[in-house]
PDB file of N, CA and C in Angstrom:
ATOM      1  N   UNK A   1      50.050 110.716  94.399  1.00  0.00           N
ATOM      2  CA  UNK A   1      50.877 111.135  95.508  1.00  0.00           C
ATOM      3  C   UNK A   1      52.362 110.920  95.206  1.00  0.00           C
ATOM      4  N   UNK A   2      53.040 110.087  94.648  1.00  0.00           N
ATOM      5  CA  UNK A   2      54.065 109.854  94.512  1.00  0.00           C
ATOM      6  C   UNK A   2      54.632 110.587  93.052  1.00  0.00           C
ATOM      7  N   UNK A   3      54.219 111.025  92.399  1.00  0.00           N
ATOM      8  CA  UNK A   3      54.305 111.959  91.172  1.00  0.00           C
ATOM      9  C   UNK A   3      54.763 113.262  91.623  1.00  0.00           C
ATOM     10  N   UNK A   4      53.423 113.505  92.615  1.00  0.00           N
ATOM     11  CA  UNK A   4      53.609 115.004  93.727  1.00  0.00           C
ATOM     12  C   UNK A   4      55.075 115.175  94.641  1.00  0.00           C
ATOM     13  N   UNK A   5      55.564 113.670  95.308  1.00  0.00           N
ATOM     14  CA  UNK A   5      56.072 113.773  95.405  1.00  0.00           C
ATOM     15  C   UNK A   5      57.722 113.779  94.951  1.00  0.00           C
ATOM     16  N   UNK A   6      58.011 113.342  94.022  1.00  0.00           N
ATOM     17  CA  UNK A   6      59.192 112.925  92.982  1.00  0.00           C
ATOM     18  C   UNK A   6      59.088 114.532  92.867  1.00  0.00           C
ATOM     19  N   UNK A   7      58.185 115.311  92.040  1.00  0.00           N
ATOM     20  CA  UNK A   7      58.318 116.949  91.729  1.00  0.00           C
ATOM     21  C   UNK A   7      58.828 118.104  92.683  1.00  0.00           C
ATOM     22  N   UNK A   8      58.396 116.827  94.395  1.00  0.00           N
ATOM     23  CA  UNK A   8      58.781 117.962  95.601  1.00  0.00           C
ATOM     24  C   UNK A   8      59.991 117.880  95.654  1.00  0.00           C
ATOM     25  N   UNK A   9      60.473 116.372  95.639  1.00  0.00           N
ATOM     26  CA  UNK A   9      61.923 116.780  96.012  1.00  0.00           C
ATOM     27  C   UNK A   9      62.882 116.882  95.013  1.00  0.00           C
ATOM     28  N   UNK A  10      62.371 117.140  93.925  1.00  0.00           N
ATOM     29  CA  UNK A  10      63.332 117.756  92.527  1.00  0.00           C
ATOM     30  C   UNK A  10      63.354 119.389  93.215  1.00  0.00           C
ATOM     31  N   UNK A  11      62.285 120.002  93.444  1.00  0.00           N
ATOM     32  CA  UNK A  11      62.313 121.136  93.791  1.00  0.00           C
ATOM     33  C   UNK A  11      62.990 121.746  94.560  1.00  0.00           C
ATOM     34  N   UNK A  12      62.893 120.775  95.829  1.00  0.00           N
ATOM     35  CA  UNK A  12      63.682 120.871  97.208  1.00  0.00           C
ATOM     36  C   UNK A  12      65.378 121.399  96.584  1.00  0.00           C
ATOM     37  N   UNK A  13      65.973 119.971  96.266  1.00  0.00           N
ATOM     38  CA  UNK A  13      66.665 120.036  95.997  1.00  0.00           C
ATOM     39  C   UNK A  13      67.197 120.538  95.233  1.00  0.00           C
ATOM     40  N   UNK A  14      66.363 121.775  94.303  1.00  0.00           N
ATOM     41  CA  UNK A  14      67.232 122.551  93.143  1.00  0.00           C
ATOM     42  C   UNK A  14      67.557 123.552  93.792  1.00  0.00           C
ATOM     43  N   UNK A  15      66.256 124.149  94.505  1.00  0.00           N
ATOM     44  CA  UNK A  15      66.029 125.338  95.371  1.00  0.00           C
ATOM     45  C   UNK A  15      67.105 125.357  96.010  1.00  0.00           C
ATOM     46  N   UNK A  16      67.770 123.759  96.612  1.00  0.00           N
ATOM     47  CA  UNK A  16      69.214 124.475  97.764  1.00  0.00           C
ATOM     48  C   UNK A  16      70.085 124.296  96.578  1.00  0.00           C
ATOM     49  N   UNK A  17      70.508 124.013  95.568  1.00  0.00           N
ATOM     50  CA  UNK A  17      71.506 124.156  94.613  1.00  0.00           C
ATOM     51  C   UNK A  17      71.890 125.422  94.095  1.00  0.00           C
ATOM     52  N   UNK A  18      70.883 126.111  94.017  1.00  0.00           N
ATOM     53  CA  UNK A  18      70.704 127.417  93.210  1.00  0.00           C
ATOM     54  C   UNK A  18      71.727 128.270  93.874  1.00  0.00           C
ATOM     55  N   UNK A  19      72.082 128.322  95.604  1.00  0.00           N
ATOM     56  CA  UNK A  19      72.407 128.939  96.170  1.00  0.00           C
ATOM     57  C   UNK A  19      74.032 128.735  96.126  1.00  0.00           C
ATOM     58  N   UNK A  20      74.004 127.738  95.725  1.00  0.00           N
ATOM     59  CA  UNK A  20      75.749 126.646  95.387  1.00  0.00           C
ATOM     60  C   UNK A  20      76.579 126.736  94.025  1.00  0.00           C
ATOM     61  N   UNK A  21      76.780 128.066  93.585  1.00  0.00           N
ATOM     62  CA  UNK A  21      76.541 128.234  92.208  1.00  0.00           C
ATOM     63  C   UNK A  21      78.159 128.496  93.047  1.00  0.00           C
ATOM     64  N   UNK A  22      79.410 128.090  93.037  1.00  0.00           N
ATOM     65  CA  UNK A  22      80.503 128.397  92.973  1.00  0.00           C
ATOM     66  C   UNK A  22      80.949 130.162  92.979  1.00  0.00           C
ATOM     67  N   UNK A  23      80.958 130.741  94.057  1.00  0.00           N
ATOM     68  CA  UNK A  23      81.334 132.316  94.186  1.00  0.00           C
ATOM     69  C   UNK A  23      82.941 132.257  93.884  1.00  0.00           C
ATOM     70  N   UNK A  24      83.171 133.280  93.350  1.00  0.00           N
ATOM     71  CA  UNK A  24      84.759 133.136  93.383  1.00  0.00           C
ATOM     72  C   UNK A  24      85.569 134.108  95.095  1.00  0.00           C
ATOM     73  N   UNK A  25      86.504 133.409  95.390  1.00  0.00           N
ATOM     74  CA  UNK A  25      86.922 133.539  96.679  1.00  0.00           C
ATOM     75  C   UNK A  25      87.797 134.796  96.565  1.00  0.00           C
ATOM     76  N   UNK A  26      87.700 135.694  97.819  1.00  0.00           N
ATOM     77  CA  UNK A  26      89.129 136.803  97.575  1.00  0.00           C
ATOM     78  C   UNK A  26      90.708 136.265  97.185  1.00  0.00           C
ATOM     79  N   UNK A  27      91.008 137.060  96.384  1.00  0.00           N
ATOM     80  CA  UNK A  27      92.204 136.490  95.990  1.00  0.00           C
ATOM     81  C   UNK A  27      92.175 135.948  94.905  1.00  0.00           C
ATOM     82  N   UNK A  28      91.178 135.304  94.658  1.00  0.00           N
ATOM     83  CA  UNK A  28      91.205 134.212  93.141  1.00  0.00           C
ATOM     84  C   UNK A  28      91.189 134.767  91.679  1.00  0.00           C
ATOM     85  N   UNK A  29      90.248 135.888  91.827  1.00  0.00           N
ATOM     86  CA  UNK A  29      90.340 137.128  90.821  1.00  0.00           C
ATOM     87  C   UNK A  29      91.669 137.507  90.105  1.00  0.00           C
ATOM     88  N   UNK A  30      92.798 137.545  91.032  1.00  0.00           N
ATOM     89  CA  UNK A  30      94.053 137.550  90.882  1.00  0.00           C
ATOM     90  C   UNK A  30      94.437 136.226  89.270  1.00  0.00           C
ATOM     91  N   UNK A  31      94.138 135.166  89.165  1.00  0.00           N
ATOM     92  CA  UNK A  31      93.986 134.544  88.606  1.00  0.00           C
ATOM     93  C   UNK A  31      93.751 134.270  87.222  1.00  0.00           C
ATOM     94  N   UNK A  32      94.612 134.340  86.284  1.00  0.00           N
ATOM     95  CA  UNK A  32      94.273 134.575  84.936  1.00  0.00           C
ATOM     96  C   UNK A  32      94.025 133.484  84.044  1.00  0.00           C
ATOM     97  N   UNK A  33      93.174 133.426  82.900  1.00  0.00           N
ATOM     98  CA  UNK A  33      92.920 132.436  82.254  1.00  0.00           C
ATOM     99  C   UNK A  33      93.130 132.868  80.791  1.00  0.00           C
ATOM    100  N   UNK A  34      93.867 131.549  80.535  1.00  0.00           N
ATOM    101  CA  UNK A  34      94.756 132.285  78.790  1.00  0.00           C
ATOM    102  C   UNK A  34      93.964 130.541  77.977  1.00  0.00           C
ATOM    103  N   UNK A  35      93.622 130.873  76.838  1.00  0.00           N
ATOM    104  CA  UNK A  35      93.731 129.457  75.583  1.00  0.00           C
ATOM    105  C   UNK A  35      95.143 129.773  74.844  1.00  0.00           C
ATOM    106  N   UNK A  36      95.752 130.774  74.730  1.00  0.00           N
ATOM    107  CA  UNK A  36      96.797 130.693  73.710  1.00  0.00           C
ATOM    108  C   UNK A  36      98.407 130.174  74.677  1.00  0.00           C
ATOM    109  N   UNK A  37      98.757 129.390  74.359  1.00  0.00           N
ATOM    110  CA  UNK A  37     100.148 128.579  74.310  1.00  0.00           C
ATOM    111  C   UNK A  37     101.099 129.834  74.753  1.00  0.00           C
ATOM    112  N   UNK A  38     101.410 130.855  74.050  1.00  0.00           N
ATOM    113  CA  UNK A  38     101.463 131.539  74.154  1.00  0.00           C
ATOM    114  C   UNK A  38     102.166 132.731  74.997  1.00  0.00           C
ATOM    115  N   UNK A  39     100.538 132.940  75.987  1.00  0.00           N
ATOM    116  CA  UNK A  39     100.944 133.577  77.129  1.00  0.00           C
ATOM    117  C   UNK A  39     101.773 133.103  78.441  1.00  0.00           C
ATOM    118  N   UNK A  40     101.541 131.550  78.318  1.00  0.00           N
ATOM    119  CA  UNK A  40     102.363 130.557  79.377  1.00  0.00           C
ATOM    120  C   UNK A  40     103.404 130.154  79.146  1.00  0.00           C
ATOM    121  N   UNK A  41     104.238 130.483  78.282  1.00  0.00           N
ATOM    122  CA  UNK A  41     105.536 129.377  77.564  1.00  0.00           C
ATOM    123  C   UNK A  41     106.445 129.664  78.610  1.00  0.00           C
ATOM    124  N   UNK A  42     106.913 131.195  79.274  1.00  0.00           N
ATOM    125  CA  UNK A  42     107.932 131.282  80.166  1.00  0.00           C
ATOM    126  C   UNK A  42     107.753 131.431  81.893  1.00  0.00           C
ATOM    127  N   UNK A  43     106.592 130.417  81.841  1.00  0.00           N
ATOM    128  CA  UNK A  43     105.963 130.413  83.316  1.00  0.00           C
ATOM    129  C   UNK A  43     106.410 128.729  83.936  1.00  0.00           C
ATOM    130  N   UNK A  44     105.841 128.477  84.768  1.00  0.00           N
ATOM    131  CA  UNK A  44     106.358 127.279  85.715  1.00  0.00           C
ATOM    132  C   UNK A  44     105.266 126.355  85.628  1.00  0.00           C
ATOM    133  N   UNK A  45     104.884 125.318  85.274  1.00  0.00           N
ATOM    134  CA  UNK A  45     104.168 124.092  85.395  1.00  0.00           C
ATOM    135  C   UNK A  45     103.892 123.781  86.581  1.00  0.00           C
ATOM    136  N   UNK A  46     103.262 124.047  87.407  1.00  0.00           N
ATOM    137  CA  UNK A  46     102.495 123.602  88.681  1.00  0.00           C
ATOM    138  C   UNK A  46     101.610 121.479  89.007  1.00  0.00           C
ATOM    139  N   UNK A  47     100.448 121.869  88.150  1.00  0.00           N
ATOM    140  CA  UNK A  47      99.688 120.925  88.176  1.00  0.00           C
ATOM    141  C   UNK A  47      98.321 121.088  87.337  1.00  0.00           C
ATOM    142  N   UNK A  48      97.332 120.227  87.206  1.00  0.00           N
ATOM    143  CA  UNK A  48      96.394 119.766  86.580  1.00  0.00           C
ATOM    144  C   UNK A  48      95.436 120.390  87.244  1.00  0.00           C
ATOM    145  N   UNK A  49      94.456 121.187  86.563  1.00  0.00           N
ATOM    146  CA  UNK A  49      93.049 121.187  87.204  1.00  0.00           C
ATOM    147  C   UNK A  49      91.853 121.402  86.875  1.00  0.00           C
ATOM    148  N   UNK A  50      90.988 120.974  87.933  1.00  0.00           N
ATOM    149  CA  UNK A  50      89.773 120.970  86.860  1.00  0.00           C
ATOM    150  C   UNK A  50      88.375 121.683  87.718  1.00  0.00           C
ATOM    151  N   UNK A  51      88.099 122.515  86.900  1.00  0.00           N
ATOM    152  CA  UNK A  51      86.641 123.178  87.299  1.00  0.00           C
ATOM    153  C   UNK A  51      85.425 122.823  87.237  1.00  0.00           C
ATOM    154  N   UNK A  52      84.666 122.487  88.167  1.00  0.00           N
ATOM    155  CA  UNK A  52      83.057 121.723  87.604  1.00  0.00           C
ATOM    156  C   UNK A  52      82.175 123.134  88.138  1.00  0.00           C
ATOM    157  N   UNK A  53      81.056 122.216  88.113  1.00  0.00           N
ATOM    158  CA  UNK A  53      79.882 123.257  88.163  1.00  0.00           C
ATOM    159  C   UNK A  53      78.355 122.470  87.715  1.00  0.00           C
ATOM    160  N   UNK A  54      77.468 121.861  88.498  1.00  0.00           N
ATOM    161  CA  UNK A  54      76.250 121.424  87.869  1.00  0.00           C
ATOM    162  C   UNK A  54      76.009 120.531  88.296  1.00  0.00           C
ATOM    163  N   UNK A  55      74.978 119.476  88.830  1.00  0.00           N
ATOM    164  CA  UNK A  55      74.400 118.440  89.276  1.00  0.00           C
ATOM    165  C   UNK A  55      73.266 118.006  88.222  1.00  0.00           C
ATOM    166  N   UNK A  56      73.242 116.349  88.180  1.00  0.00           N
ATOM    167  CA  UNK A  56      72.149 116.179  87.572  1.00  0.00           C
ATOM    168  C   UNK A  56      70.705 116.538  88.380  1.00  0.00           C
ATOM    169  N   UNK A  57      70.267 116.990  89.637  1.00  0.00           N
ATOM    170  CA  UNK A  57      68.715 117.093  89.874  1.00  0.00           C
ATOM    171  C   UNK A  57      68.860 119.221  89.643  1.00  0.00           C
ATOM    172  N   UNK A  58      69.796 120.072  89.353  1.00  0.00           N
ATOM    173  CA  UNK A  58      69.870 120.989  89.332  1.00  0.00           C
ATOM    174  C   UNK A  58      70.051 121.598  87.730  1.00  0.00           C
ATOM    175  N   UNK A  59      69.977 121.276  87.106  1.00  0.00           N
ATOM    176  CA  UNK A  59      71.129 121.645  85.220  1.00  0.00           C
ATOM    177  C   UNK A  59      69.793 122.607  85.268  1.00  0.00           C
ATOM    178  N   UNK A  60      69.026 121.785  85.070  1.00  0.00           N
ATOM    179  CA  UNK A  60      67.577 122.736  84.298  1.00  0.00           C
ATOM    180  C   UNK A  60      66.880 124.249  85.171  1.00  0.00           C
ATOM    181  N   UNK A  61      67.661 124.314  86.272  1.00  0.00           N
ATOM    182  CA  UNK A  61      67.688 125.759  87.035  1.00  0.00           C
ATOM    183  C   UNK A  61      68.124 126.576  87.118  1.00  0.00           C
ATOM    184  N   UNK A  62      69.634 126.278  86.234  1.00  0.00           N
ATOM    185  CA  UNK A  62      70.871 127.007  86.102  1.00  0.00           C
ATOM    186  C   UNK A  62      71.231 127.625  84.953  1.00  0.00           C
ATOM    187  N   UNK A  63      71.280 128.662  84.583  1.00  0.00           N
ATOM    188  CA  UNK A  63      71.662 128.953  82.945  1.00  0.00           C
ATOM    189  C   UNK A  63      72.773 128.689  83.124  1.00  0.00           C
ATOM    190  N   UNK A  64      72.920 128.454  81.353  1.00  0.00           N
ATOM    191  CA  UNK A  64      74.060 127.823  81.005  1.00  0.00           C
ATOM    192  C   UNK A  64      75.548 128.642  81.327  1.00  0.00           C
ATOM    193  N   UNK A  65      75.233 130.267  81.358  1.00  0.00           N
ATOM    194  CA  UNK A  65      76.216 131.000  82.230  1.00  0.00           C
ATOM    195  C   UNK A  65      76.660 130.979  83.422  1.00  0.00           C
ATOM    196  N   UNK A  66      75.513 130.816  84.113  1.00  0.00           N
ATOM    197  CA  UNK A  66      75.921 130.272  85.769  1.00  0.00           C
ATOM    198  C   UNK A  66      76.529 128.933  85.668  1.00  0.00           C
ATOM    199  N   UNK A  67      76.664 128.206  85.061  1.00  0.00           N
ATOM    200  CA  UNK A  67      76.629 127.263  84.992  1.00  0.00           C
ATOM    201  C   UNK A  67      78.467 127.099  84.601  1.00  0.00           C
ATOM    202  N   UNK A  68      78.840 127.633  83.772  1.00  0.00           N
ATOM    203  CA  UNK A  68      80.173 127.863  83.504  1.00  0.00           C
ATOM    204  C   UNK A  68      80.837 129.194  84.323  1.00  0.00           C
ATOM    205  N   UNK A  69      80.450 130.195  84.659  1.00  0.00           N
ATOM    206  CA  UNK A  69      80.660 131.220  85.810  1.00  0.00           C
ATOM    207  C   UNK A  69      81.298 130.257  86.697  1.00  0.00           C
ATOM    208  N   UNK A  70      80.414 129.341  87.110  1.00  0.00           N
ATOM    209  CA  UNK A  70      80.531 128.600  88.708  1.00  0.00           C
ATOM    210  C   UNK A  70      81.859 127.456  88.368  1.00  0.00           C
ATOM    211  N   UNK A  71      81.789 126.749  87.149  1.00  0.00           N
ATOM    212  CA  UNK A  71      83.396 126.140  86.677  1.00  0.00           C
ATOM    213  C   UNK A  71      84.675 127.228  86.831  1.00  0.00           C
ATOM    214  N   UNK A  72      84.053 128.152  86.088  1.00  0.00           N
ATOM    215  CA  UNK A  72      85.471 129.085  86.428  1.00  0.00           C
ATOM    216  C   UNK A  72      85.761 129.735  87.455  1.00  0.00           C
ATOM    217  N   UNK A  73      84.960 129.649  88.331  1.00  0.00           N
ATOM    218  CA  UNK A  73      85.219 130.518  89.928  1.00  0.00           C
ATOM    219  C   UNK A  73      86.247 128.830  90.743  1.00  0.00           C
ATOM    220  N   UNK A  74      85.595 127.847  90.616  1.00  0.00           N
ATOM    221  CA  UNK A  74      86.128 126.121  91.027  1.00  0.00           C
ATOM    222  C   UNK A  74      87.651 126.505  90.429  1.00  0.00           C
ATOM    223  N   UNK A  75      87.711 126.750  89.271  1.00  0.00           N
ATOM    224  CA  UNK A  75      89.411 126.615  88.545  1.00  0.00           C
ATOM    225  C   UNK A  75      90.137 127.319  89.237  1.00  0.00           C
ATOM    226  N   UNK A  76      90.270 128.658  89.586  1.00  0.00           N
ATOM    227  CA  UNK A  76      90.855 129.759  89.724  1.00  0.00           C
ATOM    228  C   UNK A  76      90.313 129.459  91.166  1.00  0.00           C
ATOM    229  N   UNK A  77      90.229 129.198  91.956  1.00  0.00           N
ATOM    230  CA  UNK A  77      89.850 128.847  93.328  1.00  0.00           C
ATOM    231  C   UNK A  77      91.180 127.684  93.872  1.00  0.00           C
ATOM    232  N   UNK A  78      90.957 126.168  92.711  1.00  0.00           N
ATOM    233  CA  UNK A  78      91.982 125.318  92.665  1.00  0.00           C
ATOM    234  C   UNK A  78      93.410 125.895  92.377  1.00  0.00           C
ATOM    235  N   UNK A  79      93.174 126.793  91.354  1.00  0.00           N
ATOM    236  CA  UNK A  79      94.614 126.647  91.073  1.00  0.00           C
ATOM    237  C   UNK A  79      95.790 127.937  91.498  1.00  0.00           C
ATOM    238  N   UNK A  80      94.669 128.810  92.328  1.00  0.00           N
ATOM    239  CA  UNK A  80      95.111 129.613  93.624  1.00  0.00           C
ATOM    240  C   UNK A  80      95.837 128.659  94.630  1.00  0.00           C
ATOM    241  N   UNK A  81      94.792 127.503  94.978  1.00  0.00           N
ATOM    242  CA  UNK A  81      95.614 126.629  96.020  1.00  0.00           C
ATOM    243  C   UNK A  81      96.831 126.276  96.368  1.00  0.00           C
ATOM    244  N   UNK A  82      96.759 126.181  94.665  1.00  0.00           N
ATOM    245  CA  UNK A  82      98.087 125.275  94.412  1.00  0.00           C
ATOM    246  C   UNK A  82      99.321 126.067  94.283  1.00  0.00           C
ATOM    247  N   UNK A  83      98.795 127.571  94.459  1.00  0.00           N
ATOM    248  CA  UNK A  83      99.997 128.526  93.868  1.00  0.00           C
ATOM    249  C   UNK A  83     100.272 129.195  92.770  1.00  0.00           C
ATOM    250  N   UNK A  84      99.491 128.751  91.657  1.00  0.00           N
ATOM    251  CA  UNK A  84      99.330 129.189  90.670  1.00  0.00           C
ATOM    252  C   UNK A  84      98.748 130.357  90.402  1.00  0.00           C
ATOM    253  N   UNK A  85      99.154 131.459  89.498  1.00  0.00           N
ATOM    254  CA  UNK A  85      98.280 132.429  89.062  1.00  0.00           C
ATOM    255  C   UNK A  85      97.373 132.630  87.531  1.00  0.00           C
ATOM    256  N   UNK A  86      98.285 131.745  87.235  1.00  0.00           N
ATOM    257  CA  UNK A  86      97.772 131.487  85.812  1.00  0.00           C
ATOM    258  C   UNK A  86      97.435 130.202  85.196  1.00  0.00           C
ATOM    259  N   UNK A  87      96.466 130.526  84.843  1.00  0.00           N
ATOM    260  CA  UNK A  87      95.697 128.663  83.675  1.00  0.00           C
ATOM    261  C   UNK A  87      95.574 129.295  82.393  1.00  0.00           C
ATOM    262  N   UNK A  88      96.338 127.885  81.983  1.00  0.00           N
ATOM    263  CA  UNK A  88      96.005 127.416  80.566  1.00  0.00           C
ATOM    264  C   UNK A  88      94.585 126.658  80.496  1.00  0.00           C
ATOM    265  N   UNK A  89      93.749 127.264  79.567  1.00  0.00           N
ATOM    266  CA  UNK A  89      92.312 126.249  79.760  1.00  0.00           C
ATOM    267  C   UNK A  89      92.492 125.278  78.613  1.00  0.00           C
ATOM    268  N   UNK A  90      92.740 124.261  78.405  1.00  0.00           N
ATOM    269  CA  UNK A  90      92.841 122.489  77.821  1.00  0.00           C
ATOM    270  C   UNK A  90      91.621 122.648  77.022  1.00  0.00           C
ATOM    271  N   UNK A  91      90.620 122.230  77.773  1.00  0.00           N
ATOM    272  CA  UNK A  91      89.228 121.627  77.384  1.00  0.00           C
ATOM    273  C   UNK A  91      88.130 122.027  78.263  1.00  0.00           C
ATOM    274  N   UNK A  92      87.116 122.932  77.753  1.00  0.00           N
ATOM    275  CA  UNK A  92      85.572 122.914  77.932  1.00  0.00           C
ATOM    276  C   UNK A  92      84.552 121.781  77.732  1.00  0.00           C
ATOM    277  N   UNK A  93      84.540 121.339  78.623  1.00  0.00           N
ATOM    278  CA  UNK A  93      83.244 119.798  77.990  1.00  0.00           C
ATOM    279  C   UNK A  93      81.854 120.574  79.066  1.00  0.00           C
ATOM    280  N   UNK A  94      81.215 120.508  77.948  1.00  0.00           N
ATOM    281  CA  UNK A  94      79.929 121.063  78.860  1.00  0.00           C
ATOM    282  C   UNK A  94      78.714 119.396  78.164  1.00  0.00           C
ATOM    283  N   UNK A  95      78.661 119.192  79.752  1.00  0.00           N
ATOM    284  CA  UNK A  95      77.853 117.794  79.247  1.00  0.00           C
ATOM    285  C   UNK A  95      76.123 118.303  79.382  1.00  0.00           C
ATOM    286  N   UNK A  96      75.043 117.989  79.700  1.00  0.00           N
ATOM    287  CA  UNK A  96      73.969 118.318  79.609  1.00  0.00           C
ATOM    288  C   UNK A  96      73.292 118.756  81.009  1.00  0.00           C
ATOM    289  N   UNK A  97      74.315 117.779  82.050  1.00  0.00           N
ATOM    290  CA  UNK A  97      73.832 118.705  83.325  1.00  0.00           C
ATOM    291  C   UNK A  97      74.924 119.272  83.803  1.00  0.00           C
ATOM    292  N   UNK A  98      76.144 119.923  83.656  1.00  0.00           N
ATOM    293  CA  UNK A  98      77.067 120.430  84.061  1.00  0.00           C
ATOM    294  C   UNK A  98      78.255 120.984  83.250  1.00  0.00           C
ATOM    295  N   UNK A  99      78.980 121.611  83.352  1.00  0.00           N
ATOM    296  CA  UNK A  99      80.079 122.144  82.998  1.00  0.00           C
ATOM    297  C   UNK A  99      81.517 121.770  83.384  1.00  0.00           C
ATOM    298  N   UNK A 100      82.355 121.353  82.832  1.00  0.00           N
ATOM    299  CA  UNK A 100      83.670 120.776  83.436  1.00  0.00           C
ATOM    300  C   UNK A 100      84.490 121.402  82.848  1.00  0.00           C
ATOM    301  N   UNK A 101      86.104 121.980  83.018  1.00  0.00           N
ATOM    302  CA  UNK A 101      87.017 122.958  82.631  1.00  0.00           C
ATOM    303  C   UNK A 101      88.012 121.909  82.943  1.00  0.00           C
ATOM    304  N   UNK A 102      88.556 121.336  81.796  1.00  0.00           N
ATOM    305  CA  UNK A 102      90.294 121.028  82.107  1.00  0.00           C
ATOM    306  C   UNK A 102      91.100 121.858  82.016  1.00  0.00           C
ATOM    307  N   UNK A 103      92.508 122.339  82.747  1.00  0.00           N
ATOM    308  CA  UNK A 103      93.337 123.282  82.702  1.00  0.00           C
ATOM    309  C   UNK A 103      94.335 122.943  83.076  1.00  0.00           C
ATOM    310  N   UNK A 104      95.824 123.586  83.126  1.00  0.00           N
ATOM    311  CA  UNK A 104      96.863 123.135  83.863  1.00  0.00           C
ATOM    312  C   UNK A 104      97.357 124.970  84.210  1.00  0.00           C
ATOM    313  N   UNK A 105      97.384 124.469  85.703  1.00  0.00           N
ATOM    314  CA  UNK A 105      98.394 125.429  86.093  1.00  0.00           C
ATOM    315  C   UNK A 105      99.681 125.931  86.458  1.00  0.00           C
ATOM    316  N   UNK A 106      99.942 127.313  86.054  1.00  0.00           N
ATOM    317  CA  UNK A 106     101.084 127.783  85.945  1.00  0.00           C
ATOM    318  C   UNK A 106     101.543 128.509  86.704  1.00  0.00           C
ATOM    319  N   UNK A 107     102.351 129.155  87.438  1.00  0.00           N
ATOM    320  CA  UNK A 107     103.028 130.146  88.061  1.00  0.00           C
ATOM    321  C   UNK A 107     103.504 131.143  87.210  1.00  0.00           C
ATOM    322  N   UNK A 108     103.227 132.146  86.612  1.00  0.00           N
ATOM    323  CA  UNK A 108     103.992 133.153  85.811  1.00  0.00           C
ATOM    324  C   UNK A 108     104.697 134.128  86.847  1.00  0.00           C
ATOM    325  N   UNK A 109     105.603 134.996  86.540  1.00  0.00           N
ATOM    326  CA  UNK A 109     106.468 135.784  87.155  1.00  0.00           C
ATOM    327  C   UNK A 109     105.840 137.094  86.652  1.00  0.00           C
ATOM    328  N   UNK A 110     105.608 138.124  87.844  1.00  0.00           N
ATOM    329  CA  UNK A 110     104.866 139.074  87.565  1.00  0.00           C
ATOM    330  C   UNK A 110     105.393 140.155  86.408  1.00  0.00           C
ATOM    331  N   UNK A 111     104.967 141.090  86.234  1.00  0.00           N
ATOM    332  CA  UNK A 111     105.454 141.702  84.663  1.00  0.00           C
ATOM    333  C   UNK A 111     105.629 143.077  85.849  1.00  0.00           C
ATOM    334  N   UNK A 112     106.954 143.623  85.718  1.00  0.00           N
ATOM    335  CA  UNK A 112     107.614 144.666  86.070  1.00  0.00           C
ATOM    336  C   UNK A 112     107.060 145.850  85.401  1.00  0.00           C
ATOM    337  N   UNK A 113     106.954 146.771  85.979  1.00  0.00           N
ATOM    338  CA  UNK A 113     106.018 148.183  85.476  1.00  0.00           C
ATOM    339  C   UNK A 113     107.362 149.402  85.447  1.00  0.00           C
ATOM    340  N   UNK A 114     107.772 149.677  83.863  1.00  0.00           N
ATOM    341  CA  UNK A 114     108.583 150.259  83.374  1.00  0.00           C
ATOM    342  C   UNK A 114     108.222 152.169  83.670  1.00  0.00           C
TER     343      UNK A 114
END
């Protein structure tokens, strides 16, 4: 009985996780994500942020795409907040039950259409 049950409420609880997969919000799309130095050099330094995505009773329900999908919808969600339109992404650490995104965000100045 207690085997049966430990399996129910792994279940329970993945079953409502599944549904918690980080959607990205209107507006956030707007939101660009650069690795190269680069594209940010003549933009504005905002703040720090960071994208998760994953629980330990949920990892093993989630592909590893949803799984980072749902970090990057969290980033670009945060760093909308903050004003930002643009992230620099730092660091990907994808641990075994989750996904984490370090980034810092930027404000870039929109690009004028010649």
């Amino acid at each position: 009985m207690t085997r049966f049950s430990l399996v129910f409420l792994i279940f329970v609880l993945s079953s409502c996780s599944m549904l918690e997969i980080k959607k990205i919000k209107p507006g956030d799309e707007k939101v660009r994500l650069y690795s190269d130095e680069e594209k940010i050099r003549d933009c504005r330094y905002i703040d720090e942020v960071i994208g998760t995505q994953g629980h330990w009773y949920d990892y093993l329900f989630i592909s590893n795409k949803n799984l980072t999908q749902g970090a990057i919808n969290d980033l670009k969600t945060q760093a909308r907040a903050i004003g930002a339109n643009s992230v620099h992404v730092h660091t990907n650490m994808a641990f075994n039950t989750s996904v984490t995104i370090l980034a810092q965000a930027y404000y870039c100045k929109p690009l004028t259409k010649k």
